[in-house]
N, C-alpha and C. Protein backbone atom coordinates (compact mmCIF):
# COMPACT_ATOMS: atom_id res chain seq x y z
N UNK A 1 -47.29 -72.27 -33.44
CA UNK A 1 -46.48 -72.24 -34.64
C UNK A 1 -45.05 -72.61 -34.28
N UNK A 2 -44.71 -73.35 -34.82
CA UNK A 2 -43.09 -74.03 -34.50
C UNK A 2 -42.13 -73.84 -35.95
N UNK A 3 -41.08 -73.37 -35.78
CA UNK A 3 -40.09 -72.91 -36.97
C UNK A 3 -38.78 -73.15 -36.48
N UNK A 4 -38.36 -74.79 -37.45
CA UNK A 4 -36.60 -75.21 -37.27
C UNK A 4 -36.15 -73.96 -37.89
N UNK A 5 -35.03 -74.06 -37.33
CA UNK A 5 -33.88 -73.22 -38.13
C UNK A 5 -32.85 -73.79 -38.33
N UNK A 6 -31.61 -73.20 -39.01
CA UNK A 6 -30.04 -73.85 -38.50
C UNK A 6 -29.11 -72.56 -39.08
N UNK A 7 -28.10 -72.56 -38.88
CA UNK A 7 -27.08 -71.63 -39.95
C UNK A 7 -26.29 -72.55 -40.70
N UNK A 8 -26.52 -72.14 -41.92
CA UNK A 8 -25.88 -72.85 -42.73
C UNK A 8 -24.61 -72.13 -43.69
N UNK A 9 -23.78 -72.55 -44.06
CA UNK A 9 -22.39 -72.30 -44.46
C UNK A 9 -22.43 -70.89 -45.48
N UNK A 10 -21.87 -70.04 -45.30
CA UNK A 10 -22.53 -69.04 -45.90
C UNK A 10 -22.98 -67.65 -45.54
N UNK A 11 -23.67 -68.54 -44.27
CA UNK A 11 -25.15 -67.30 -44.35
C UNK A 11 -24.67 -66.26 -43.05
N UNK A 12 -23.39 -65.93 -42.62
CA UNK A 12 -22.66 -65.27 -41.87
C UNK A 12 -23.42 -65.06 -40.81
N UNK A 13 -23.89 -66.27 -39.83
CA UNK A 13 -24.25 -66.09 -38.67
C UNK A 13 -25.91 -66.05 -38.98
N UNK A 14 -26.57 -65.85 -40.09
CA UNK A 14 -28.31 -65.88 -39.77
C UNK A 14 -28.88 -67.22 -39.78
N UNK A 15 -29.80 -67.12 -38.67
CA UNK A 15 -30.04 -68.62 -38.43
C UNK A 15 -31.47 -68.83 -40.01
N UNK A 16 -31.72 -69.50 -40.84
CA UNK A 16 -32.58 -69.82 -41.83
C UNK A 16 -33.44 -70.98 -41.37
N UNK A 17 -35.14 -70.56 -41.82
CA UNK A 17 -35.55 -71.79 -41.63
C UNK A 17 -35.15 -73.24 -42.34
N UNK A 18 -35.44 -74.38 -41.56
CA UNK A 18 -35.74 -75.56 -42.60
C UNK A 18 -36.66 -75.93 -43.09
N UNK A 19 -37.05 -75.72 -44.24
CA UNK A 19 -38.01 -76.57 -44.63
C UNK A 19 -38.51 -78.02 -45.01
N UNK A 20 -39.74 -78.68 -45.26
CA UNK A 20 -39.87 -79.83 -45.36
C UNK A 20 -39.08 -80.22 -46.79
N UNK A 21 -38.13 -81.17 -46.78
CA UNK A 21 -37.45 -81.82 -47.69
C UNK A 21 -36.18 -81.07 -47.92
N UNK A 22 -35.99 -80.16 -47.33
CA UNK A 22 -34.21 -79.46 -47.16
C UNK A 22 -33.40 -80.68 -46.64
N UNK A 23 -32.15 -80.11 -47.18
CA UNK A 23 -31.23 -81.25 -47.24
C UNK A 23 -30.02 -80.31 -45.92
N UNK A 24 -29.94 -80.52 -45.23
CA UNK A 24 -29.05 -79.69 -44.16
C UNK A 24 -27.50 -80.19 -44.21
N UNK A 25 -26.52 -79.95 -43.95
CA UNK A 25 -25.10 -80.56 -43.44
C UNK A 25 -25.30 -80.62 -41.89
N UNK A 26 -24.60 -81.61 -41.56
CA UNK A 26 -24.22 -82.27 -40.70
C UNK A 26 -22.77 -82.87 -40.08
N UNK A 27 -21.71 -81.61 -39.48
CA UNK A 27 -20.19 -82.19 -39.69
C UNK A 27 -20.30 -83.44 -38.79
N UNK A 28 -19.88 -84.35 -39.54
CA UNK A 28 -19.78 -85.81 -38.82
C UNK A 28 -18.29 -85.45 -37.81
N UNK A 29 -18.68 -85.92 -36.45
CA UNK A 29 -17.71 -85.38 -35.34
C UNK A 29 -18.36 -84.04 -34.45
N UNK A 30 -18.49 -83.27 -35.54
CA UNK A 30 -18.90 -82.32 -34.88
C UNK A 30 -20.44 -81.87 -34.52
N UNK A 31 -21.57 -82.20 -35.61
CA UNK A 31 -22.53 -82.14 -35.35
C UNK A 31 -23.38 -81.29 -35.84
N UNK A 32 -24.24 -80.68 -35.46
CA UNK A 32 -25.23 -79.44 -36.07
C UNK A 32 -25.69 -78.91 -34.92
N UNK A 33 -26.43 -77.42 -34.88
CA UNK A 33 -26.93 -76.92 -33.87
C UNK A 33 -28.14 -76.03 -34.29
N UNK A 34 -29.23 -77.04 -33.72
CA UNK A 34 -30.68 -76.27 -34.26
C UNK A 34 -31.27 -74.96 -33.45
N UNK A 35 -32.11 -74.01 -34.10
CA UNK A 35 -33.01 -73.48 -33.17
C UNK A 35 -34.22 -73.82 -33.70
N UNK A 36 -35.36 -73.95 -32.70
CA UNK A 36 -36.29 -73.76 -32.89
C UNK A 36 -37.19 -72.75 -32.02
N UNK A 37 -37.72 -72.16 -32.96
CA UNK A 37 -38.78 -71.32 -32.53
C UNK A 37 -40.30 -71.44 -32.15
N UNK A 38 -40.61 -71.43 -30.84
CA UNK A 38 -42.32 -71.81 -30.83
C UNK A 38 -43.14 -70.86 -30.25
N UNK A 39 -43.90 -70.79 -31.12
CA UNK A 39 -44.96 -69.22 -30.88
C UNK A 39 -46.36 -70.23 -30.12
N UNK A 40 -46.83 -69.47 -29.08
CA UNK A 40 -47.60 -69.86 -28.59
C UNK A 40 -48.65 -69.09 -27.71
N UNK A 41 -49.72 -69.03 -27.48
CA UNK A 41 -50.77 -67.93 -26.78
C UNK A 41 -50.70 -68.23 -25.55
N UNK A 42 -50.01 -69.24 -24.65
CA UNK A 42 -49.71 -70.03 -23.34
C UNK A 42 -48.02 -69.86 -22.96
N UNK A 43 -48.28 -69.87 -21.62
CA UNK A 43 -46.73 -70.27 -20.57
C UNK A 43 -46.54 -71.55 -21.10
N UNK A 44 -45.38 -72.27 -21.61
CA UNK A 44 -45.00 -73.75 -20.93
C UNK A 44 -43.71 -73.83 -20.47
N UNK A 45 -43.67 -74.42 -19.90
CA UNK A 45 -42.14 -74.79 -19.38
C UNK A 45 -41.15 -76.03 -20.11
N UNK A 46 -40.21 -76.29 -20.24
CA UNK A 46 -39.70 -77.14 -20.67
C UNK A 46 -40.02 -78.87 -19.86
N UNK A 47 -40.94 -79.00 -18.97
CA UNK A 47 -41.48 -80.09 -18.63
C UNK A 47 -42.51 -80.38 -19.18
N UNK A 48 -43.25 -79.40 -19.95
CA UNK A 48 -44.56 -79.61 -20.40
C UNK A 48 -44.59 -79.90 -22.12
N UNK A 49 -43.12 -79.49 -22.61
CA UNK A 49 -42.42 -79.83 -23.87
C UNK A 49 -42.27 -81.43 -24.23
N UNK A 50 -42.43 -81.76 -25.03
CA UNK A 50 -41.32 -83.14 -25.10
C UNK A 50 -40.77 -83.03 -27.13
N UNK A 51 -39.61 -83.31 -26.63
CA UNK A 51 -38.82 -82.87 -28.61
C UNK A 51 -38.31 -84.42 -28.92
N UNK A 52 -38.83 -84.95 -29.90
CA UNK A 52 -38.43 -86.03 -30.68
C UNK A 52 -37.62 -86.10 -31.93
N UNK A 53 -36.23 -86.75 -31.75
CA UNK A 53 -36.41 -87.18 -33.13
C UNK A 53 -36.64 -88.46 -33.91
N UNK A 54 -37.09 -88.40 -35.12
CA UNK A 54 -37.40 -88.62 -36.22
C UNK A 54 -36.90 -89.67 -37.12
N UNK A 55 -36.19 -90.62 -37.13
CA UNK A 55 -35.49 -91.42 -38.25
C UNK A 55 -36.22 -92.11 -38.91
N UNK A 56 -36.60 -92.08 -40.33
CA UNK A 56 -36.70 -93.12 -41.01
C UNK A 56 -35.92 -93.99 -41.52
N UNK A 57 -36.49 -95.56 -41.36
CA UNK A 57 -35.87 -96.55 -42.55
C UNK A 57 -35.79 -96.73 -43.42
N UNK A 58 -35.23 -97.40 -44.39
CA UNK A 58 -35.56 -98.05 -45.78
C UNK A 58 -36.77 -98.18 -45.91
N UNK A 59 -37.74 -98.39 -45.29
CA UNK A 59 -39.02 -99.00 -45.46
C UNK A 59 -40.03 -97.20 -45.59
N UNK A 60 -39.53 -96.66 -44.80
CA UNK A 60 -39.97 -95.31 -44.41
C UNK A 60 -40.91 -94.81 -43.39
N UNK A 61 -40.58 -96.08 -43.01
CA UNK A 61 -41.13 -96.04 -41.41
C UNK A 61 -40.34 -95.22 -40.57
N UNK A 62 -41.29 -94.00 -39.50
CA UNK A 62 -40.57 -93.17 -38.90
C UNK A 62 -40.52 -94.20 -37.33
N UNK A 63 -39.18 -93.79 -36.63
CA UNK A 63 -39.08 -94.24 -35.44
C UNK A 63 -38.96 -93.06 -34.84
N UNK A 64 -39.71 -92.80 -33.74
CA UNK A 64 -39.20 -91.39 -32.74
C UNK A 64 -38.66 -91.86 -31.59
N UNK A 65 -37.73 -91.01 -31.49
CA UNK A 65 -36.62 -91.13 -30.01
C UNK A 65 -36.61 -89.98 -29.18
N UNK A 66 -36.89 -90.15 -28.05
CA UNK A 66 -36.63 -88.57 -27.56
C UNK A 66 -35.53 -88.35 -26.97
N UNK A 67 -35.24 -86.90 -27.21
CA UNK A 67 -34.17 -86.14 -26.81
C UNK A 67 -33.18 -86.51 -25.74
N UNK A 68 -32.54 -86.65 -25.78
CA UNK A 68 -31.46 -86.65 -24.74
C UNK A 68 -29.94 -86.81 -24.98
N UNK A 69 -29.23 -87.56 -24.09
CA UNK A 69 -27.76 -87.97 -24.44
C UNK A 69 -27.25 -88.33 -25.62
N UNK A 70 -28.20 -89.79 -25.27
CA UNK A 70 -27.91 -91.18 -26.29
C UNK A 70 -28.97 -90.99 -27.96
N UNK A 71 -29.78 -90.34 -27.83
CA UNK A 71 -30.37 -90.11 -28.68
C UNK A 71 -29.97 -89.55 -30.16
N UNK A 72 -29.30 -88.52 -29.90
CA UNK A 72 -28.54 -87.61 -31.26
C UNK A 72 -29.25 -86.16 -31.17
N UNK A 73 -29.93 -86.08 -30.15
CA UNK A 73 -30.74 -84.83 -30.34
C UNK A 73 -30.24 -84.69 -28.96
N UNK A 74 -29.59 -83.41 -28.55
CA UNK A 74 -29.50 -83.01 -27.30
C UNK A 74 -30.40 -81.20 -27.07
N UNK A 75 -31.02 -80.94 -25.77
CA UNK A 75 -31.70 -80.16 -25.79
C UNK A 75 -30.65 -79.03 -24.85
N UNK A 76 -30.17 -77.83 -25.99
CA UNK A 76 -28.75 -77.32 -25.01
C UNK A 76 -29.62 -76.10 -24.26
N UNK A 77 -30.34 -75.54 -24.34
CA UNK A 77 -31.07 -74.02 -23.82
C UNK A 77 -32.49 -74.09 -24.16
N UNK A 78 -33.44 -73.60 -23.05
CA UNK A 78 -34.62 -73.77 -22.99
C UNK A 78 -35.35 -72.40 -22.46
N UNK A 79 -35.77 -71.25 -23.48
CA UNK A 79 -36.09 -69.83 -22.63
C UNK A 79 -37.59 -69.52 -23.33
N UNK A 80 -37.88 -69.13 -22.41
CA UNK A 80 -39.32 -68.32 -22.29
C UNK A 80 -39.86 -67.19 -22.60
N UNK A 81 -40.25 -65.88 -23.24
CA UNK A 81 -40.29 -64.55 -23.23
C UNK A 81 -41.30 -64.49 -23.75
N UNK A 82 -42.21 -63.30 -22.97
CA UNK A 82 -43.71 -62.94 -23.55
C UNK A 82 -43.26 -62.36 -24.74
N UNK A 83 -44.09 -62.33 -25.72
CA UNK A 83 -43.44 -61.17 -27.30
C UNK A 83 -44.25 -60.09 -27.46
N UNK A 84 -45.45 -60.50 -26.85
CA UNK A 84 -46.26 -59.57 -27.37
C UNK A 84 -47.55 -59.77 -26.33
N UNK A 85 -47.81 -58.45 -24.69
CA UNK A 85 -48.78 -58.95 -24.17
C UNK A 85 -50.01 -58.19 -24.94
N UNK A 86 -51.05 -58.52 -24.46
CA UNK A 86 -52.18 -58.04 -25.12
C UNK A 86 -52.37 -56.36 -24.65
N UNK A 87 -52.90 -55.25 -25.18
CA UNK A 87 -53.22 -53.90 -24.35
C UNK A 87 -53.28 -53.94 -23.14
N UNK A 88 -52.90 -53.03 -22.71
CA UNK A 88 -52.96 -52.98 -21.10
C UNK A 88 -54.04 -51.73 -20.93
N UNK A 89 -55.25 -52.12 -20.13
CA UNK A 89 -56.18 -51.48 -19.57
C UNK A 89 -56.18 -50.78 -18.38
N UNK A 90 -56.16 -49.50 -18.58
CA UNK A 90 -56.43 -48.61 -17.51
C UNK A 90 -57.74 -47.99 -16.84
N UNK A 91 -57.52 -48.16 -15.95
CA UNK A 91 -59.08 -47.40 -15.10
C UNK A 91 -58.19 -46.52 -14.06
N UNK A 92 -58.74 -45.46 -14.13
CA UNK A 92 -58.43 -44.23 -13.00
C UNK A 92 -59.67 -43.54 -12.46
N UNK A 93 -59.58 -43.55 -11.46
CA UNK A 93 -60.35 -42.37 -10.52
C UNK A 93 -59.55 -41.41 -10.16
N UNK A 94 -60.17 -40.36 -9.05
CA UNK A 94 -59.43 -39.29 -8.64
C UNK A 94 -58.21 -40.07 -7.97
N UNK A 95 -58.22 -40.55 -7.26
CA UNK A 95 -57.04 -41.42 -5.94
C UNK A 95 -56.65 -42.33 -6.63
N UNK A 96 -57.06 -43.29 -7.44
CA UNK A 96 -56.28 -44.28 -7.66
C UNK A 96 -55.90 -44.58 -9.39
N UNK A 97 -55.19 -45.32 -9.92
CA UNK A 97 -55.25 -45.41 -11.32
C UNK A 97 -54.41 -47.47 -11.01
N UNK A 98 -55.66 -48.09 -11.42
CA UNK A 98 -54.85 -49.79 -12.14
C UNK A 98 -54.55 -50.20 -13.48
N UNK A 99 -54.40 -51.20 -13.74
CA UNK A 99 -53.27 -51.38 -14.94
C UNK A 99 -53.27 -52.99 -14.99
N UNK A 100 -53.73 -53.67 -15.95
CA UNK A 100 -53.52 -54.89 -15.85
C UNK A 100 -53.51 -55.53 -17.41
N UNK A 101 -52.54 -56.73 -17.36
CA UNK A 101 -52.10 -56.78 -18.69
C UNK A 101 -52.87 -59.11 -18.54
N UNK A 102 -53.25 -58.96 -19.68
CA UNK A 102 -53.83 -60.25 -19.50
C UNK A 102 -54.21 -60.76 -21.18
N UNK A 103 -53.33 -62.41 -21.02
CA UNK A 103 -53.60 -62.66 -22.78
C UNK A 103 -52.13 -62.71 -23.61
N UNK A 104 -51.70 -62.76 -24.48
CA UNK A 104 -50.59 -62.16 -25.43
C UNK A 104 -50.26 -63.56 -25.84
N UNK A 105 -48.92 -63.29 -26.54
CA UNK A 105 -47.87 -64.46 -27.15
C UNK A 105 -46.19 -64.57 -26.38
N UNK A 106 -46.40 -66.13 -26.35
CA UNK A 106 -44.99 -66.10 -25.98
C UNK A 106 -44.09 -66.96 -26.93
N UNK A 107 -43.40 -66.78 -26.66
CA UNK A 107 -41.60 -66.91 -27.77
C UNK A 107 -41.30 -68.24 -27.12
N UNK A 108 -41.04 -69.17 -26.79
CA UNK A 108 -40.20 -70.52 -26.72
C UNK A 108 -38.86 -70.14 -27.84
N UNK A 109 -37.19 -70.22 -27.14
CA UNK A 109 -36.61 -70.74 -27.73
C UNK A 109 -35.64 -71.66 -26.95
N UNK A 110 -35.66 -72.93 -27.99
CA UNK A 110 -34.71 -74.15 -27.97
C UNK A 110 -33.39 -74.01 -28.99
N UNK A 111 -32.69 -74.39 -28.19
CA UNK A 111 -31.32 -74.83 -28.98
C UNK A 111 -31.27 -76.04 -28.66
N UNK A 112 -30.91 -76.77 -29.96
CA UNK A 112 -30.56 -78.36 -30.35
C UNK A 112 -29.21 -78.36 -30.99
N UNK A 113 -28.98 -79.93 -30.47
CA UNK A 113 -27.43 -80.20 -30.73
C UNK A 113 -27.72 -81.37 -31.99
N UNK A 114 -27.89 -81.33 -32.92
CA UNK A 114 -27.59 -82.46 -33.80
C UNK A 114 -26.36 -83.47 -34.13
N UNK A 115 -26.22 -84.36 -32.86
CA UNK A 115 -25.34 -85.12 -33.42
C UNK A 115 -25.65 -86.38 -34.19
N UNK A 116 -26.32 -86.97 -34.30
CA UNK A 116 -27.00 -87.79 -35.68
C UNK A 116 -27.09 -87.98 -37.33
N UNK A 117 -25.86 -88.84 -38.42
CA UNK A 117 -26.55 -88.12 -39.05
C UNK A 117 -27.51 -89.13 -39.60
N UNK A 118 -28.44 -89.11 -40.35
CA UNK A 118 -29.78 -89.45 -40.97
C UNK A 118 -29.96 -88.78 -42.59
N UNK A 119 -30.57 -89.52 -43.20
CA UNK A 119 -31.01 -90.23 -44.26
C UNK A 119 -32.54 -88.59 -44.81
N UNK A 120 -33.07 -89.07 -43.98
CA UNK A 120 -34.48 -88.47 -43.19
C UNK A 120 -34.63 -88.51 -41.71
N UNK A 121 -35.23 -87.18 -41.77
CA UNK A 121 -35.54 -86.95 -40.12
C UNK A 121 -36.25 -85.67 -40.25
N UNK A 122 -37.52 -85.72 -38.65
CA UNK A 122 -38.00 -85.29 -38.42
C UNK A 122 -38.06 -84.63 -36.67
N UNK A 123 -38.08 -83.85 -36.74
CA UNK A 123 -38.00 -83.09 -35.13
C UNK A 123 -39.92 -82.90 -35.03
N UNK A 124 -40.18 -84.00 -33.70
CA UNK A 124 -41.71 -83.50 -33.64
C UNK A 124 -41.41 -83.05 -32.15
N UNK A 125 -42.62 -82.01 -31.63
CA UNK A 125 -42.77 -81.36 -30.66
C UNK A 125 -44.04 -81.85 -30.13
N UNK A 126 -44.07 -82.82 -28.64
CA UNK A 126 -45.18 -83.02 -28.28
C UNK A 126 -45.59 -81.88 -26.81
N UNK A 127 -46.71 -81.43 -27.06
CA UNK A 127 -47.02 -80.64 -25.45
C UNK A 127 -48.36 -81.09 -24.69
C-alpha cells in the first residue's frame, strides 16, 4: 500500500494525503516536499525501490523519469521500521524459555523534493 502526502497551506504542519486528480501548490523557486508512505509485509531497502516521475503532454502521454538531480524529483530520506511484528511465540521448559518473532509489516518512509512544476503528474513506485 503506498500513500503520497504533502502539507499544504493551512493545515499547521499535518502532512494530508494526495489524491488522484488533487491539484497541489508548488512554490516555483522553492519547490514542494512529499512524503510517501509504503506499507509492506517485506524488508526493502532503498536499492530495491525505484520512484518515478510522471509528466504528461498535451497528447497525455505519460513520460517517466526517475528520481534524481536533474529530474525534479529528488529522493531527500529513505527509513525503514517494522510497525507491526507478528505475535511472538513462547516455549518454556523448566531451564530454558525461547522467543521468536517472525512475519509482520514494515513502514517505508520517503521524503521527496518536488522541484518540477507540471500540468499532470504521477509518482510511480517500481520494486
Amino acid at each position: 500500500h503506498v500513500t503520497l502526502m504533502h502539507k499544504p497551506r493551512g493545515s499547521k504542519g499535518l502532512w494530508l494525503a494526495i489524491n488522484s486528480g488533487d491539484h497541489i501548490r508548488v512554490t516555483k523557486g522553492k519547490g514542494k516536499r512529499l512524503k510517501m508512505d509504503i506499507r509492506t509485509t517485506f524488508e526493502i531497502t532503498s536499492q530495491e525501490i525505484n520512484i518515478f516521475l510522471g509528466l504528461a503532454d498535451a497528447t497525455g502521454a505519460c513520460q517517466l523519469i526517475p528520481s534524481g538531480q536533474n529530474s525534479g524529483l529528488l529522493v531527500e530520506k529513505f527509513l525503514v521500521t517494522p510497525s507491526s511484528p507478528s505475535p511472538t511465540t513462547s516455549s518454556s521448559s523448566s531451564s530454558s524459555s525461547t522467543s521468536s518473532t517472525t512475519g509482520g509489516t514494515y513502514c517505508v518512509e520517503v521524503l521527496l523534493k518536488l522541484s518540477r512544476l507540471s500540468r499532470l503528474m504521477c509518482v510511480c513506485v517500481k520494486t
